[in-house]
C-alpha atoms as a PDB file:
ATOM      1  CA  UNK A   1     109.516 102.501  40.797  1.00  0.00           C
ATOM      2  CA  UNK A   2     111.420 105.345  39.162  1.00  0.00           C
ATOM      3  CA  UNK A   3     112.664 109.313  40.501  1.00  0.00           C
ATOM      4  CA  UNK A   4     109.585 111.360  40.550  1.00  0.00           C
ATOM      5  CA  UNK A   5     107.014 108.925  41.742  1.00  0.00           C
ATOM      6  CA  UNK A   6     104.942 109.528  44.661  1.00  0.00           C
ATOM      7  CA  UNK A   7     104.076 106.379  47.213  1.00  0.00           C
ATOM      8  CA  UNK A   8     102.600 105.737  49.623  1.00  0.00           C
ATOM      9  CA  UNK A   9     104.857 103.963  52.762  1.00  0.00           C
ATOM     10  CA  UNK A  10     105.152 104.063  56.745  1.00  0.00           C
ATOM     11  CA  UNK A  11     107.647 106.650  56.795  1.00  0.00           C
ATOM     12  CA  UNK A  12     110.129 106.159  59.423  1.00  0.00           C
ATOM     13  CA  UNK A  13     109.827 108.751  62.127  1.00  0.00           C
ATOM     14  CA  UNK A  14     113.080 110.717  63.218  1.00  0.00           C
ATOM     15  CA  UNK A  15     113.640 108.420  66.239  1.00  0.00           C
ATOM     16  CA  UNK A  16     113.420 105.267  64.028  1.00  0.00           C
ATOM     17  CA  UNK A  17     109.887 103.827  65.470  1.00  0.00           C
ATOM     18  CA  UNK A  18     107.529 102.934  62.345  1.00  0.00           C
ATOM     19  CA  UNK A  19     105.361 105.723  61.178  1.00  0.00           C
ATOM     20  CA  UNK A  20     101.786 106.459  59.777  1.00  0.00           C
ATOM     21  CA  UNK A  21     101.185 105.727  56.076  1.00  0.00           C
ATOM     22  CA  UNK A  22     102.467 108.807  53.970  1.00  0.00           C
ATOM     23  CA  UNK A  23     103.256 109.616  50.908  1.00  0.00           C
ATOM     24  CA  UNK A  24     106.756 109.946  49.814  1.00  0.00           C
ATOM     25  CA  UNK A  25     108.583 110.937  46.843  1.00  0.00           C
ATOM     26  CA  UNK A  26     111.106 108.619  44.927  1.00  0.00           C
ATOM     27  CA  UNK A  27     114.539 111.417  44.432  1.00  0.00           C
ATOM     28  CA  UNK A  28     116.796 108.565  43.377  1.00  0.00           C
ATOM     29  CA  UNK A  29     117.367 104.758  43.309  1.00  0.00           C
ATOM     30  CA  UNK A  30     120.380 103.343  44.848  1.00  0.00           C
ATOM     31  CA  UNK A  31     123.004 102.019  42.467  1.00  0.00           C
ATOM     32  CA  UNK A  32     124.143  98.274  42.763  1.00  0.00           C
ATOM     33  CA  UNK A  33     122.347  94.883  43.451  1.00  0.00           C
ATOM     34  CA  UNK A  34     119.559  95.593  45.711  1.00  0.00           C
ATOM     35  CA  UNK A  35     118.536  99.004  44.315  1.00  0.00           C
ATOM     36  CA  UNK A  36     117.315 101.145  47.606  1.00  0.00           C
ATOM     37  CA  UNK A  37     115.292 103.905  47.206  1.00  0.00           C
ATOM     38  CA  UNK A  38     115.615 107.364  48.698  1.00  0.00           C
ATOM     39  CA  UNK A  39     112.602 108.682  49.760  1.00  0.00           C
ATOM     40  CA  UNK A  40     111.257 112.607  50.851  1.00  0.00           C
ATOM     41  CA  UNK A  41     108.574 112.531  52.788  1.00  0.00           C
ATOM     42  CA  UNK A  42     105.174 114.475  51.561  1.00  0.00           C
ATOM     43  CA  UNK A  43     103.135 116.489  53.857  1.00  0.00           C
ATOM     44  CA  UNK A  44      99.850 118.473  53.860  1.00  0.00           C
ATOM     45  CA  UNK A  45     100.940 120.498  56.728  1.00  0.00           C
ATOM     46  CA  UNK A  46     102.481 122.920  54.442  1.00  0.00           C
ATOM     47  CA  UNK A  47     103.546 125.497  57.468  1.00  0.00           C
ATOM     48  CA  UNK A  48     106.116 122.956  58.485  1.00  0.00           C
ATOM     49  CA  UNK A  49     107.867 123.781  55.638  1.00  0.00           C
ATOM     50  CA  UNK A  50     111.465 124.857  55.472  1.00  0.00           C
ATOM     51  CA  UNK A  51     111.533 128.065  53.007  1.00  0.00           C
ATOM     52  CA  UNK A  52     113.204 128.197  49.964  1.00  0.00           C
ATOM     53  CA  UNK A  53     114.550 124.519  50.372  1.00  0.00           C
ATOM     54  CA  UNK A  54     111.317 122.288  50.370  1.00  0.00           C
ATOM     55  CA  UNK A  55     109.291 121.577  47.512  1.00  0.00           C
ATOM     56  CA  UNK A  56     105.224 123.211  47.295  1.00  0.00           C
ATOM     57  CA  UNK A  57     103.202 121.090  45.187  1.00  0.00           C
ATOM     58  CA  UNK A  58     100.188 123.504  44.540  1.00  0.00           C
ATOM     59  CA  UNK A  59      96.619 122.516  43.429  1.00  0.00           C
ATOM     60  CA  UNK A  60      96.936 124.684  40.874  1.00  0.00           C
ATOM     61  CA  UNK A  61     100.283 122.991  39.229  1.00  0.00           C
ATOM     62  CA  UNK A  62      99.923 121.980  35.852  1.00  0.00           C
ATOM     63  CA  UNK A  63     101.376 118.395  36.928  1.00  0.00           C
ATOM     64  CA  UNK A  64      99.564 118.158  40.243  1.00  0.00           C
ATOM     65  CA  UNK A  65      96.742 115.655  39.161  1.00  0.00           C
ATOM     66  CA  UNK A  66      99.103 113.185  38.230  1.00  0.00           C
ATOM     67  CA  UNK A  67     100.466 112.963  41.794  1.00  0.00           C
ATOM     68  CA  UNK A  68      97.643 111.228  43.201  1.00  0.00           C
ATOM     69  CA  UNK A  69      98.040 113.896  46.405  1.00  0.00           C
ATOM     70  CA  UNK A  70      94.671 114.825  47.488  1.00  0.00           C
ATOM     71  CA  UNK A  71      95.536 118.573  48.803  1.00  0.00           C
ATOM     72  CA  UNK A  72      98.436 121.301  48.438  1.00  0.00           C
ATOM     73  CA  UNK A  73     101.425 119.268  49.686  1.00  0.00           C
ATOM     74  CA  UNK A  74     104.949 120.289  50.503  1.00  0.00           C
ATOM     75  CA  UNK A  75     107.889 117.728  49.900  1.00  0.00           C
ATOM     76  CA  UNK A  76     110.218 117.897  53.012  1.00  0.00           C
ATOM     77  CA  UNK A  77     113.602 117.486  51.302  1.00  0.00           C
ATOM     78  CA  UNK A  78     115.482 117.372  55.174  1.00  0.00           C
ATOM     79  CA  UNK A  79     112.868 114.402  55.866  1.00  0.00           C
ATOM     80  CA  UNK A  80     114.769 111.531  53.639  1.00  0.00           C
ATOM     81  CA  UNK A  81     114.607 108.011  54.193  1.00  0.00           C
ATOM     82  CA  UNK A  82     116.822 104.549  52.181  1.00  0.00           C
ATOM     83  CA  UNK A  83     114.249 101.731  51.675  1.00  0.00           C
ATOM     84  CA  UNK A  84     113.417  98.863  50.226  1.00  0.00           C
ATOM     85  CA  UNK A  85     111.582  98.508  46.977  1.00  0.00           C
ATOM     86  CA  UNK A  86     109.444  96.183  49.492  1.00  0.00           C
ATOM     87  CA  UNK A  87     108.830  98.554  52.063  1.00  0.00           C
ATOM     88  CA  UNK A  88     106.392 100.222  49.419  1.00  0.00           C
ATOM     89  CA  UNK A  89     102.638  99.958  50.153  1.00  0.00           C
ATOM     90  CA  UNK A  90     101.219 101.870  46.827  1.00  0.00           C
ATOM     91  CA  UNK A  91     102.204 104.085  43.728  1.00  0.00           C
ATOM     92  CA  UNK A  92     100.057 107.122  43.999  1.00  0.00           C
ATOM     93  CA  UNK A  93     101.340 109.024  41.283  1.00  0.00           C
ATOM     94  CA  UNK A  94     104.151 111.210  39.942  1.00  0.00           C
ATOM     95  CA  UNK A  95     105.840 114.373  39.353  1.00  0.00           C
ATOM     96  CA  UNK A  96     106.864 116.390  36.411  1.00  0.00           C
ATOM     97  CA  UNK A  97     110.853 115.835  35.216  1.00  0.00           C
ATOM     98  CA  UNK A  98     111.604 119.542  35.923  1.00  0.00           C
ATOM     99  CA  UNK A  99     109.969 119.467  39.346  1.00  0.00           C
ATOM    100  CA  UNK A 100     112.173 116.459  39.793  1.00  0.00           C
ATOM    101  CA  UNK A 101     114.904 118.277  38.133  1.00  0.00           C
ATOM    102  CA  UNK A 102     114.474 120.985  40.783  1.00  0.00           C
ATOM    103  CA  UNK A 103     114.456 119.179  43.950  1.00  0.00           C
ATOM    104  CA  UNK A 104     117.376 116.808  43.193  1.00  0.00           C
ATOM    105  CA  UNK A 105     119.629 120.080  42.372  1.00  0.00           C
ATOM    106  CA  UNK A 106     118.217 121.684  45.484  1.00  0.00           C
ATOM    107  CA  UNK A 107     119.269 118.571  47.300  1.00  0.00           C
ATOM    108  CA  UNK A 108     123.256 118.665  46.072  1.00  0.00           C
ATOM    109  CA  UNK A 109     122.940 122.266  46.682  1.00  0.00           C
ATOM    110  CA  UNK A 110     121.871 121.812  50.586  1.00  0.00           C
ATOM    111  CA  UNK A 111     125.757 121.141  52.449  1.00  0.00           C
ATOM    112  CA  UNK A 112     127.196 124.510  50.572  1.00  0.00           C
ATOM    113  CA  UNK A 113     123.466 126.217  52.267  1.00  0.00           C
END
């Protein structure tokens, strides 16, 4: 696993209780000996969306058929999640470096929001 892939997990919900299989995105890999990942959870329910903060991954993007996502998608950047490498059903796909790029500035950018 590496920043910018997209997987496929049980996302935790926000009360903790195990969630449906969902695609996620990989923003960052925790430093140190057991290497966490920090997850963003992908949806298809694009009106959920928070504006200007989360991510739209369009159809019509030139690095959308590398994500494996079936439909237009919108990464939920408040939705985050630490995991285990382990936790990981599947690697669907990935994203481009500046999409990447993008969302992880958006994401140091969100307390000063």
């Amino acid at each position: 696993m590496k920043p910018g892939d997209i997987v496929l997990i049980r996302f935790p919900q926000a009360d903790l209780q195990a969630g449906k299989l969902r695609p996620a995105l990989v923003v960052a890999i925790a430093p140190g000996r057991h290497a966490d990942l920090l997850l963003s959870l992908i949806s298809s329910r694009t009106y959920q969306a928070a504006p200007k903060f989360d991510e739209f991954i369009e159809s019509t993007d030139a690095d959308f058929a590398g994500t494996g996502l079936k439909a237009r998608s919108v990464v939920r950047l408040a939705r985050l999640a630490s995991v285990e490498t382990s936790a990981i059903n599947a690697r669907l796909g990935t994203i481009s470096p500046q999409r990447l790029q993008q969302i992880t500035e958006r994401l140091a950018d969100w307390p000063r929001k």
